[in-house]
Protein backbone atom coordinates (compact mmCIF):
# COMPACT_ATOMS: atom_id res chain seq x y z
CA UNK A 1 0.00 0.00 0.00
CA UNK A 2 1.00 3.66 -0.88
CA UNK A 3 2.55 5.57 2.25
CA UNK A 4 -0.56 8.46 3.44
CA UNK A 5 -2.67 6.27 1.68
CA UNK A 6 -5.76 5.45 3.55
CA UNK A 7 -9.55 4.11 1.97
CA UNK A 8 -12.66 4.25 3.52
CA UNK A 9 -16.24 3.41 3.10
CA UNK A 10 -18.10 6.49 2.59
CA UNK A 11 -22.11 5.99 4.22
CA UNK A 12 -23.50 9.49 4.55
CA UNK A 13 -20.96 11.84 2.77
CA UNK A 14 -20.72 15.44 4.36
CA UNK A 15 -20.44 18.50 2.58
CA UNK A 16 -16.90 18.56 2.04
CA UNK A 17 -16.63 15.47 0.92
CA UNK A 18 -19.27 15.56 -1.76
CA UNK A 19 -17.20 18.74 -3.02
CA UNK A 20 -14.34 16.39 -2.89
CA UNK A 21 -15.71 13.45 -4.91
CA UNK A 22 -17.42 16.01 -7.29
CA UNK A 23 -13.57 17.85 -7.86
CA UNK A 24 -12.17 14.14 -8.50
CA UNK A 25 -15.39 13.74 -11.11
CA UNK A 26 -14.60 16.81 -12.83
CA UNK A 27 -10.71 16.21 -12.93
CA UNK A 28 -11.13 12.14 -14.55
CA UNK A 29 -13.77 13.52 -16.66
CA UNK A 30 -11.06 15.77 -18.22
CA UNK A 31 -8.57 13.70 -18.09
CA UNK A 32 -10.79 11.59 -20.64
CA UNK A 33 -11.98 9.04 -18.27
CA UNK A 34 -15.58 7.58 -19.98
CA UNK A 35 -17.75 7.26 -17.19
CA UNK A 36 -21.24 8.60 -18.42
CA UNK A 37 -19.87 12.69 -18.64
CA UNK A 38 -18.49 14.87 -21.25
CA UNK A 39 -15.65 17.41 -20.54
CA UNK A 40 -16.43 20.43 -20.21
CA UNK A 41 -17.82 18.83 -16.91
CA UNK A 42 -18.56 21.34 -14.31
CA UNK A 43 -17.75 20.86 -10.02
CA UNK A 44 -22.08 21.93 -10.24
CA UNK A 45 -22.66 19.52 -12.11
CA UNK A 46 -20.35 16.73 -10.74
CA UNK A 47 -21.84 18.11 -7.14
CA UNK A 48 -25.35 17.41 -8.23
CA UNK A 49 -24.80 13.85 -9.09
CA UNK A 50 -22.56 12.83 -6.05
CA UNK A 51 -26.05 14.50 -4.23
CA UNK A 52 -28.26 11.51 -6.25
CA UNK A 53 -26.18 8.86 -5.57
CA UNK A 54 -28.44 6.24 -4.47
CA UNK A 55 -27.22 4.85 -0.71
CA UNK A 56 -29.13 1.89 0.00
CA UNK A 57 -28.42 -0.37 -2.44
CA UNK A 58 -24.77 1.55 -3.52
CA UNK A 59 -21.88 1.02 -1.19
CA UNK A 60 -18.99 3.86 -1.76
CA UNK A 61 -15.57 3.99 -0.69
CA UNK A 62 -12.49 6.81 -0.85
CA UNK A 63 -9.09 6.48 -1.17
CA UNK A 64 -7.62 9.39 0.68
CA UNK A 65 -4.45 11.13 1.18
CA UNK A 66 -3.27 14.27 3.31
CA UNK A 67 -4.94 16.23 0.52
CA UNK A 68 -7.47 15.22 0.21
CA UNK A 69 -10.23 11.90 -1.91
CA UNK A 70 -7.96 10.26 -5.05
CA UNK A 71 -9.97 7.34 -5.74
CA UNK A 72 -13.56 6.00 -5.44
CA UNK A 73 -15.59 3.39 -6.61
CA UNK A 74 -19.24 2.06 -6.26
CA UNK A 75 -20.62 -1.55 -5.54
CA UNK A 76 -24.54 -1.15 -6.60
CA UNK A 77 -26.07 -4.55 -5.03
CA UNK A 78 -29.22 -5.78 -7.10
CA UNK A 79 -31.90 -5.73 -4.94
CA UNK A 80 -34.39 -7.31 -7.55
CA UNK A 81 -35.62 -10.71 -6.39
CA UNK A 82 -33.99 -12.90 -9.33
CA UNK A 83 -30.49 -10.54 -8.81
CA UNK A 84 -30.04 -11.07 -5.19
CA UNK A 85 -26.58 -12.92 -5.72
CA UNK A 86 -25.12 -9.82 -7.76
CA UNK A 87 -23.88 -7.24 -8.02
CA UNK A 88 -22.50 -4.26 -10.24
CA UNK A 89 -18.86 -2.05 -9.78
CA UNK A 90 -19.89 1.07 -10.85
CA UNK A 91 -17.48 4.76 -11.29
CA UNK A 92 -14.15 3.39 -10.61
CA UNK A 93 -12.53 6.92 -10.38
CA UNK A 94 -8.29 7.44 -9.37
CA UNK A 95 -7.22 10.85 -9.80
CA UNK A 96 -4.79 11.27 -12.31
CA UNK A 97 -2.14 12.57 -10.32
CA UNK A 98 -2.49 9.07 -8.31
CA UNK A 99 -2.75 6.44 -11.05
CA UNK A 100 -0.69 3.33 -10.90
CA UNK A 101 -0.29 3.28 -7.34
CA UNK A 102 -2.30 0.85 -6.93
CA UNK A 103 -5.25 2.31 -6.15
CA UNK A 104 -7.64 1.37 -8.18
CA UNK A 105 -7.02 -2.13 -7.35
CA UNK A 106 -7.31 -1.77 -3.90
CA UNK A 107 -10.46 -0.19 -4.47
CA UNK A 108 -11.71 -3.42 -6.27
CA UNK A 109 -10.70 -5.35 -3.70
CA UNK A 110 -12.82 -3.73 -1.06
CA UNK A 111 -15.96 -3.94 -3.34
CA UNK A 112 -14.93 -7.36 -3.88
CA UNK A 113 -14.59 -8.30 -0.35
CA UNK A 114 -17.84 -5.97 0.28
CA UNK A 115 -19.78 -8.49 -2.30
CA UNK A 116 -18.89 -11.60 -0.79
CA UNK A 117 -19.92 -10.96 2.84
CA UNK A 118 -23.25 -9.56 1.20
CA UNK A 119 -23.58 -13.50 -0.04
CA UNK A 120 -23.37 -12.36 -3.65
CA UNK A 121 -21.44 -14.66 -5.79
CA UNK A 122 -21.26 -12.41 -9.30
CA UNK A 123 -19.66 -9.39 -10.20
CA UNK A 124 -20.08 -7.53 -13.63
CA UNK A 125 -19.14 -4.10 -14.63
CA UNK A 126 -18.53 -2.46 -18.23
CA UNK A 127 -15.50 -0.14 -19.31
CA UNK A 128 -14.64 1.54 -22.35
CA UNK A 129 -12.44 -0.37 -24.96
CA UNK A 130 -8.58 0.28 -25.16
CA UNK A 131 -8.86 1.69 -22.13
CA UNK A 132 -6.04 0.96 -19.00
CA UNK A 133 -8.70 -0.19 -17.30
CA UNK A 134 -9.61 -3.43 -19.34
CA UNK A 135 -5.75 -4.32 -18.63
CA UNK A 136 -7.10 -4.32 -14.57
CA UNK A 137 -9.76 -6.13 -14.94
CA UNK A 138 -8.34 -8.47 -16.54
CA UNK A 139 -5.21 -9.10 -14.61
CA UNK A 140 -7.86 -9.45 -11.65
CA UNK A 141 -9.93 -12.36 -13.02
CA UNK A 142 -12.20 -10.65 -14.68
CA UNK A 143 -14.11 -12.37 -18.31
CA UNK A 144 -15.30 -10.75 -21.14
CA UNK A 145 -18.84 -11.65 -21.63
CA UNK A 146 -19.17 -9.06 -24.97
CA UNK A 147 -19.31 -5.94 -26.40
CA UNK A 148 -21.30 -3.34 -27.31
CA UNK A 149 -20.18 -1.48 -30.44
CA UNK A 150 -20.59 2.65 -30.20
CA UNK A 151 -22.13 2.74 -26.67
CA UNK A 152 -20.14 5.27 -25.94
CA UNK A 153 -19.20 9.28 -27.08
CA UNK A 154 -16.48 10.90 -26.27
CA UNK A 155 -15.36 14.28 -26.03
CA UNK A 156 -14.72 14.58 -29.59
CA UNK A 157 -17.85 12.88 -31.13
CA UNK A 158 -15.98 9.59 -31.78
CA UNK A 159 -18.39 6.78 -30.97
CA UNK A 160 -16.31 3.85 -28.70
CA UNK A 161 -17.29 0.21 -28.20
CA UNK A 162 -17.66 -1.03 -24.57
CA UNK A 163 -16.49 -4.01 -22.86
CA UNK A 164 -18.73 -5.71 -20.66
CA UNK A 165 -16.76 -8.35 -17.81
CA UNK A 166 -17.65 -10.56 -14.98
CA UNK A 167 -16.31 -12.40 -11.76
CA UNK A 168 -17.52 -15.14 -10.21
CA UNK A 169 -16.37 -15.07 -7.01
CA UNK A 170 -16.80 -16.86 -2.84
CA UNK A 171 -17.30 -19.85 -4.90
């Protein structure tokens, strides 16, 4: 683990730190993450959804250090009665600044960990391709179960495929 590197999970998020998680939004976004926003992306905007964030069903965590959130990520467990043994890793986010540290593994872990003592047994998440993050997911067990071809815009009208993966895992 990174030195003044700490993670957290995140249950009723104060006012600073949905500022925080809504400057780490805005900073990916430009950075070209695809994550469902288009740069220009503002700290409103990125406010406003970190506010809508469903919590009952979506487990958060940070990854923090002295100055402040670099890294978050979602586990959104099904609650639909023929879903109850899934569940889905939403808006893995590292801060640019803080990528390949190790972070966003770590991250996975915890929502992995998280999804096994809630009993659920399958993981699936989606991520654009060509992206670093496919080479994660991968080297962490993940399968491609398909694509979908132009899901995805980007900042400069280009339409991108996306990757859909899955983990079975506490088998």
């Amino acid at each position: 683990m990174t030195p003044g590197l700490s993670y957290r999970e995140v249950i009723q998020p104060s006012e600073a730190e949905l500022r925080e998680l809504a400057r780490l939004l805005v900073d990916v976004v430009a950075d070209g993450a695809s994550i469902g926003f288009l740069p220009p992306l503002t700290e409103e905007e990125a406010y406003k959804y970190w506010t809508l964030v469903p919590r009952e069903q979506v487990v958060v965590w940070v990854a923090e250090k002295e100055t402040g959130i670099v890294g978050t990520i979602q586990l959104q467990l099904s609650d639909r009665p023929n879903g109850l043994h899934r569940a889905e890793i939403v808006k893995l986010m590292v801060h640019p600044s803080a990528q390949r540290q190790g972070i966003g593994r770590t991250l996975m872990l915890l929502a992995e960990a998280r999804a096994m003592a809630e009993n659920r047994s399958l993981l699936v998440l989606d991520t654009r391709a060509g992206d670093p993050s496919n080479q994660l997911y991968q080297a962490m067990g993940y399968k491609e179960a398909g694509r979908i071809p132009q899901y995805a815009k980007s900042a400069d009208g280009e339409l991108h495929d996306t990757v859909i993966y899955y983990k079975q895992i506490g088998e």
